[in-house]
N, C-alpha and C. Protein backbone atom coordinates (compact mmCIF):
# COMPACT_ATOMS: atom_id res chain seq x y z
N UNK A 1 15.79 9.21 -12.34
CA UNK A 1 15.80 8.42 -11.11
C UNK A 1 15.32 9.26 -9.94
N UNK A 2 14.60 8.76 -8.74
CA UNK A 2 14.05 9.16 -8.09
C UNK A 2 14.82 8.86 -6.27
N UNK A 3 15.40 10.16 -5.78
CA UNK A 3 15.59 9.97 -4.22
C UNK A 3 14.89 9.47 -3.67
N UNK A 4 15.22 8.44 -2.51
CA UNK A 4 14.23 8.31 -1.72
C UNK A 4 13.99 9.25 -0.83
N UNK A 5 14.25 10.48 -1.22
CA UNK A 5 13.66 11.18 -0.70
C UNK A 5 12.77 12.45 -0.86
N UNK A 6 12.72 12.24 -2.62
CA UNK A 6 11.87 13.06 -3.16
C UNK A 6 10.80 12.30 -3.37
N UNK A 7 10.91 10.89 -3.61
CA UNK A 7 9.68 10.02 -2.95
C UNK A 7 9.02 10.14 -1.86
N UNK A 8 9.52 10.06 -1.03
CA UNK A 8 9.36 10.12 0.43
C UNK A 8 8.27 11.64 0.67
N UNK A 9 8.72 12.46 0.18
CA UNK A 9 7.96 13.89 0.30
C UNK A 9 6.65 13.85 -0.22
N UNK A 10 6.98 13.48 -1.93
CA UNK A 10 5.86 13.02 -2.19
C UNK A 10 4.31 12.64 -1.71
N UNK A 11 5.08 11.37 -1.77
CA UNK A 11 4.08 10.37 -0.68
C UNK A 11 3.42 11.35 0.45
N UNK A 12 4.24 12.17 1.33
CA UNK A 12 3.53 12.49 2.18
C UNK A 12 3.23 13.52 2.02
N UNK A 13 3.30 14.24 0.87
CA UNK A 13 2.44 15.36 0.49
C UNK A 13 1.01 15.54 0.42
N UNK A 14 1.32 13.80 -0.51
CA UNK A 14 -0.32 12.98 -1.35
C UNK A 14 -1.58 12.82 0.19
N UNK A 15 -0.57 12.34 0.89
CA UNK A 15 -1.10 11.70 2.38
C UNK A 15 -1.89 13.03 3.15
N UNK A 16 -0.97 14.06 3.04
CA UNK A 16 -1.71 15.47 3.91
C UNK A 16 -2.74 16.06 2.78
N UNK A 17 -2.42 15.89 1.72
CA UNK A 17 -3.27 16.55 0.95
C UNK A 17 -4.84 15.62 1.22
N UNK A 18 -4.91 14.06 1.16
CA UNK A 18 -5.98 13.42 1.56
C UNK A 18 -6.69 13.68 3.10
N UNK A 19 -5.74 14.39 3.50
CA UNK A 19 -6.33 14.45 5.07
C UNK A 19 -7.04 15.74 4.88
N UNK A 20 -6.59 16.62 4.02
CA UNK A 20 -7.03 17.64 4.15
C UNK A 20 -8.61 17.53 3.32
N UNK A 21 -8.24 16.72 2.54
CA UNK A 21 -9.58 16.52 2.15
C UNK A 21 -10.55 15.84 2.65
N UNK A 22 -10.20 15.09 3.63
CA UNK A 22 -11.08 14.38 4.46
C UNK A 22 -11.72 15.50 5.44
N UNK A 23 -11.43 16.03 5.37
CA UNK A 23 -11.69 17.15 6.64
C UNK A 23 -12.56 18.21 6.23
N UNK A 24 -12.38 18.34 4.95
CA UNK A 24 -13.34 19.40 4.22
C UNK A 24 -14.40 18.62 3.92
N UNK A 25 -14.23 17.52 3.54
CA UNK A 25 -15.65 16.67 2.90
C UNK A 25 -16.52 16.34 4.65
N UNK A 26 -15.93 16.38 5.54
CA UNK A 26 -16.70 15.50 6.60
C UNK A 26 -16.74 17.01 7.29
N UNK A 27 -16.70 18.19 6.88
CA UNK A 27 -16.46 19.03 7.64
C UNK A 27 -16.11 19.37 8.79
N UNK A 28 -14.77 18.55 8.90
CA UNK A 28 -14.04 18.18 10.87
C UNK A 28 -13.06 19.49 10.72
N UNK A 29 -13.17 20.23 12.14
CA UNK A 29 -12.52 21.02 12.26
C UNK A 29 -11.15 19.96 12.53
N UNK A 30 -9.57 21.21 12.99
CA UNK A 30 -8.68 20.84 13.14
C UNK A 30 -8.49 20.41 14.43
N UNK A 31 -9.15 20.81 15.54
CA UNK A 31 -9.38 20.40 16.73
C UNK A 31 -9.80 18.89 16.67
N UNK A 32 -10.44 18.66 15.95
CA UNK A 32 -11.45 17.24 15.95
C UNK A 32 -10.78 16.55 15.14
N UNK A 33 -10.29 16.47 13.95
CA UNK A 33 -8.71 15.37 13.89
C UNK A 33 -7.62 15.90 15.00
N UNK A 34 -7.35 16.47 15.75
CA UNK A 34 -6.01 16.55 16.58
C UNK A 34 -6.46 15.10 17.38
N UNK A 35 -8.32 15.35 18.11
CA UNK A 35 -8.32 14.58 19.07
C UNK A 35 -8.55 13.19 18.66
N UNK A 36 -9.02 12.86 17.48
CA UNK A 36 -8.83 12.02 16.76
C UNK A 36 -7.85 10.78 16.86
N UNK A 37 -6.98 11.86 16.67
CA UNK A 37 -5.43 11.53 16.20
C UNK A 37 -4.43 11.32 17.09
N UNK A 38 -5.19 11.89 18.13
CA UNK A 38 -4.51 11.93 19.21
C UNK A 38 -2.91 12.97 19.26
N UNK A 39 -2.91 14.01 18.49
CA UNK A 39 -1.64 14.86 17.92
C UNK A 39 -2.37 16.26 18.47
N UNK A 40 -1.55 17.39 18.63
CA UNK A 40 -1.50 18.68 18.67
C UNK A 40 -2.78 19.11 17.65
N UNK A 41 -3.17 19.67 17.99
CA UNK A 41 -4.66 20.97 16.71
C UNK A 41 -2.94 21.51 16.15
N UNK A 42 -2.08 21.52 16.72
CA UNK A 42 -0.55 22.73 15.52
C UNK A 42 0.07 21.60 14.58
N UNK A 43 0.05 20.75 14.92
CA UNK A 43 0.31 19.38 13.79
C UNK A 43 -0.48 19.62 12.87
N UNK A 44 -1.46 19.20 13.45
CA UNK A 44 -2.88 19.16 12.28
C UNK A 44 -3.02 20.62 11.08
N UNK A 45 -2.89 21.56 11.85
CA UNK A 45 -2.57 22.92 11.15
C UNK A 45 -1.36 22.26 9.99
N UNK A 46 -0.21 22.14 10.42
CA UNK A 46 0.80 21.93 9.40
C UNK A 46 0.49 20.82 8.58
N UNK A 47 -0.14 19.79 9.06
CA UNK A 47 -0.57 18.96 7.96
C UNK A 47 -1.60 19.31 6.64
N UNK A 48 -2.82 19.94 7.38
CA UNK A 48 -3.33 20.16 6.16
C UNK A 48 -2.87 21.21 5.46
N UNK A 49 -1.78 21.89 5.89
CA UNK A 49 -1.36 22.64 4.99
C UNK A 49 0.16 22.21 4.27
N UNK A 50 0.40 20.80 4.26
CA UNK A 50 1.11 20.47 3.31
C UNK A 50 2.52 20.68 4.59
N UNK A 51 3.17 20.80 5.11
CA UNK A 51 4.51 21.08 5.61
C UNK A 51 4.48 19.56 6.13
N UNK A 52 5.22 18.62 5.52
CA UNK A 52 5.75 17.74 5.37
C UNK A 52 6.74 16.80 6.52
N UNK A 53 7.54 17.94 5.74
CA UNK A 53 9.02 17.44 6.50
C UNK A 53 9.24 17.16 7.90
N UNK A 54 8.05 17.64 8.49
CA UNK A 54 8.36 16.91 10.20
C UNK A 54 7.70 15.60 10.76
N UNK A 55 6.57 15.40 9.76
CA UNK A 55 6.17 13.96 10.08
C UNK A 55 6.84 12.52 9.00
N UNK A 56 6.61 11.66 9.94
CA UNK A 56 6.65 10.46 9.15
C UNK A 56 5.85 10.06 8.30
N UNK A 57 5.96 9.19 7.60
CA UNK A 57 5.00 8.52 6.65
C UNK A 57 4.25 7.97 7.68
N UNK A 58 4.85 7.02 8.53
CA UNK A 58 4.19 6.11 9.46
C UNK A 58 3.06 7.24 10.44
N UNK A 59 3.80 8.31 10.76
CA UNK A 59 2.83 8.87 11.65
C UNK A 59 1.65 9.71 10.71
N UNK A 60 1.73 9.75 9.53
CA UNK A 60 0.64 10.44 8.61
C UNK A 60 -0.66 9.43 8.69
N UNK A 61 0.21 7.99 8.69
CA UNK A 61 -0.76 6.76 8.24
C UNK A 61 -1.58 6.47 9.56
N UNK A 62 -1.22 6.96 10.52
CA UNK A 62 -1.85 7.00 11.49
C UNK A 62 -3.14 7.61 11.76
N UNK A 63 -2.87 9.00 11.35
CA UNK A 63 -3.74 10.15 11.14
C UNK A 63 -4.82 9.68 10.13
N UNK A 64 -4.71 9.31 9.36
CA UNK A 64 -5.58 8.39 8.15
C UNK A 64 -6.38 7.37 8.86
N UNK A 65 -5.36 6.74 9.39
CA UNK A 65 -6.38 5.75 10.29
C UNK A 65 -7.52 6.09 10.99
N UNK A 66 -6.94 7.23 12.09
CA UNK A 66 -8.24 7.80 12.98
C UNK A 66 -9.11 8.50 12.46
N UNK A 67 -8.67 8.97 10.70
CA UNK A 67 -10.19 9.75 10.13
C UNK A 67 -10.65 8.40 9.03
N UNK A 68 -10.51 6.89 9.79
CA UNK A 68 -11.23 5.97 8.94
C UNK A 68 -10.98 5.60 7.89
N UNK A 69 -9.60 5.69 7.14
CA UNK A 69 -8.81 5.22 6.32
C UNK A 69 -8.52 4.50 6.60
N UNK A 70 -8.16 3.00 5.77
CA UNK A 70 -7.29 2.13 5.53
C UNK A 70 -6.00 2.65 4.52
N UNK A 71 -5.06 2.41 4.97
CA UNK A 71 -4.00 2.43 4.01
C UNK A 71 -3.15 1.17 4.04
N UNK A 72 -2.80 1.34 2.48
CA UNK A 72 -2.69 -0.38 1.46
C UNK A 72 -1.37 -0.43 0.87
N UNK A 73 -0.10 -1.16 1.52
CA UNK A 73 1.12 -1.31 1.09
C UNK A 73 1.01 -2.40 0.30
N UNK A 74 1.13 -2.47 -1.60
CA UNK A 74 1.27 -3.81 -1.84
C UNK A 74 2.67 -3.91 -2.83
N UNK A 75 2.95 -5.13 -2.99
CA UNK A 75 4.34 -5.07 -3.46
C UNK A 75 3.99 -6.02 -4.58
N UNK A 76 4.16 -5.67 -6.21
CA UNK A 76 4.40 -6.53 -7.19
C UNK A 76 5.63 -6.41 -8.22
N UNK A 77 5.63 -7.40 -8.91
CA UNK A 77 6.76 -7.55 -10.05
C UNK A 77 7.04 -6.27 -10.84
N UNK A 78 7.60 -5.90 -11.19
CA UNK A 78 7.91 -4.95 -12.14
C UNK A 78 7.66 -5.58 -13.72
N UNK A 79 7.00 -4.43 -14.81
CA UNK A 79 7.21 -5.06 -15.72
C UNK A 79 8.07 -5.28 -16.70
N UNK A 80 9.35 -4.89 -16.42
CA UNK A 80 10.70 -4.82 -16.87
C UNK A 80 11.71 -4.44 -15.59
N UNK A 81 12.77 -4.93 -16.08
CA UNK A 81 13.80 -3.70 -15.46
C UNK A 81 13.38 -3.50 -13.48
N UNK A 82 14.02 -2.36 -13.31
CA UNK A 82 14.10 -1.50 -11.55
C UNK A 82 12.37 -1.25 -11.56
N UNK A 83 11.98 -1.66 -10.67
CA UNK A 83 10.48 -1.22 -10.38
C UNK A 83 10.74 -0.13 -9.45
N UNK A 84 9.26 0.89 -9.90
CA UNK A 84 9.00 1.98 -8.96
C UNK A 84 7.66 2.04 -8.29
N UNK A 85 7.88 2.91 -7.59
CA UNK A 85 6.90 3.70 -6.57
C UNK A 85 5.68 3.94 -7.64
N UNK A 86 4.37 3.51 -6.61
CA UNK A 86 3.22 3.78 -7.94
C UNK A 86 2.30 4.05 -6.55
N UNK A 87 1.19 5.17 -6.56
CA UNK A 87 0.57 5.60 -5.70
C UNK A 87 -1.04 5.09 -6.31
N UNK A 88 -1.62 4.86 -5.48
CA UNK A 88 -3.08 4.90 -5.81
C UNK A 88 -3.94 5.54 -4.98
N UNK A 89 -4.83 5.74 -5.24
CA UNK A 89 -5.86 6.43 -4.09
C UNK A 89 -7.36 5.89 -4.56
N UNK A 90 -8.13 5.15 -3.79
CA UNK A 90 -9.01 4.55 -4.06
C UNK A 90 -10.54 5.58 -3.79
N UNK A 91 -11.02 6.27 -4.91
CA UNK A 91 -12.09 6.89 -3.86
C UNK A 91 -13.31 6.33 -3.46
N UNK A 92 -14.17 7.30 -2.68
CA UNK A 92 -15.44 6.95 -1.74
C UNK A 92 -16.61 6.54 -2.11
């Protein structure tokens, strides 16, 4: 069984790790998602390097947004039983 809060980390591990890759593929410095993003260049530092624990999910999804991401909450049936957390990542 899974915390919601080892979920929770997860998730926003997956989330900084995509930012970070957005940033290498479009070659944006950290300055240029801060202003983006409208956040600190020292956020942005801790994000693409994975340190987690001080942002939200909500404020990651943000950051995604301003480097032109959509991000996609959908909710279905389980196919048995307690349904879980299932991540996707759609690529480019």
């Amino acid at each position: 069984d899974w915390s919601s809060d080892v979920c929770s980390s997860d998730l926003k591990f997956l989330m900084c790790n995509e930012i970070a890759l957005i940033a290498d593929r479009e070659s944006l410095t950290q300055a240029q998602i801060a202003r983006r993003a409208g956040i600190a260049q020292s956020d942005v530092s801790r994000i693409v390097n994975g340190v987690v624990k001080d942002y939200s999910i909500w404020r990651l999804m943000r950051v995604l947004n301003s480097l032109g991401k959509n991000v996609l909450i959908d909710f279905a049936d389980a196919d048995e039983g307690q349904g879980r957390v299932i991540t996707h990542f759609r690529g480019d």
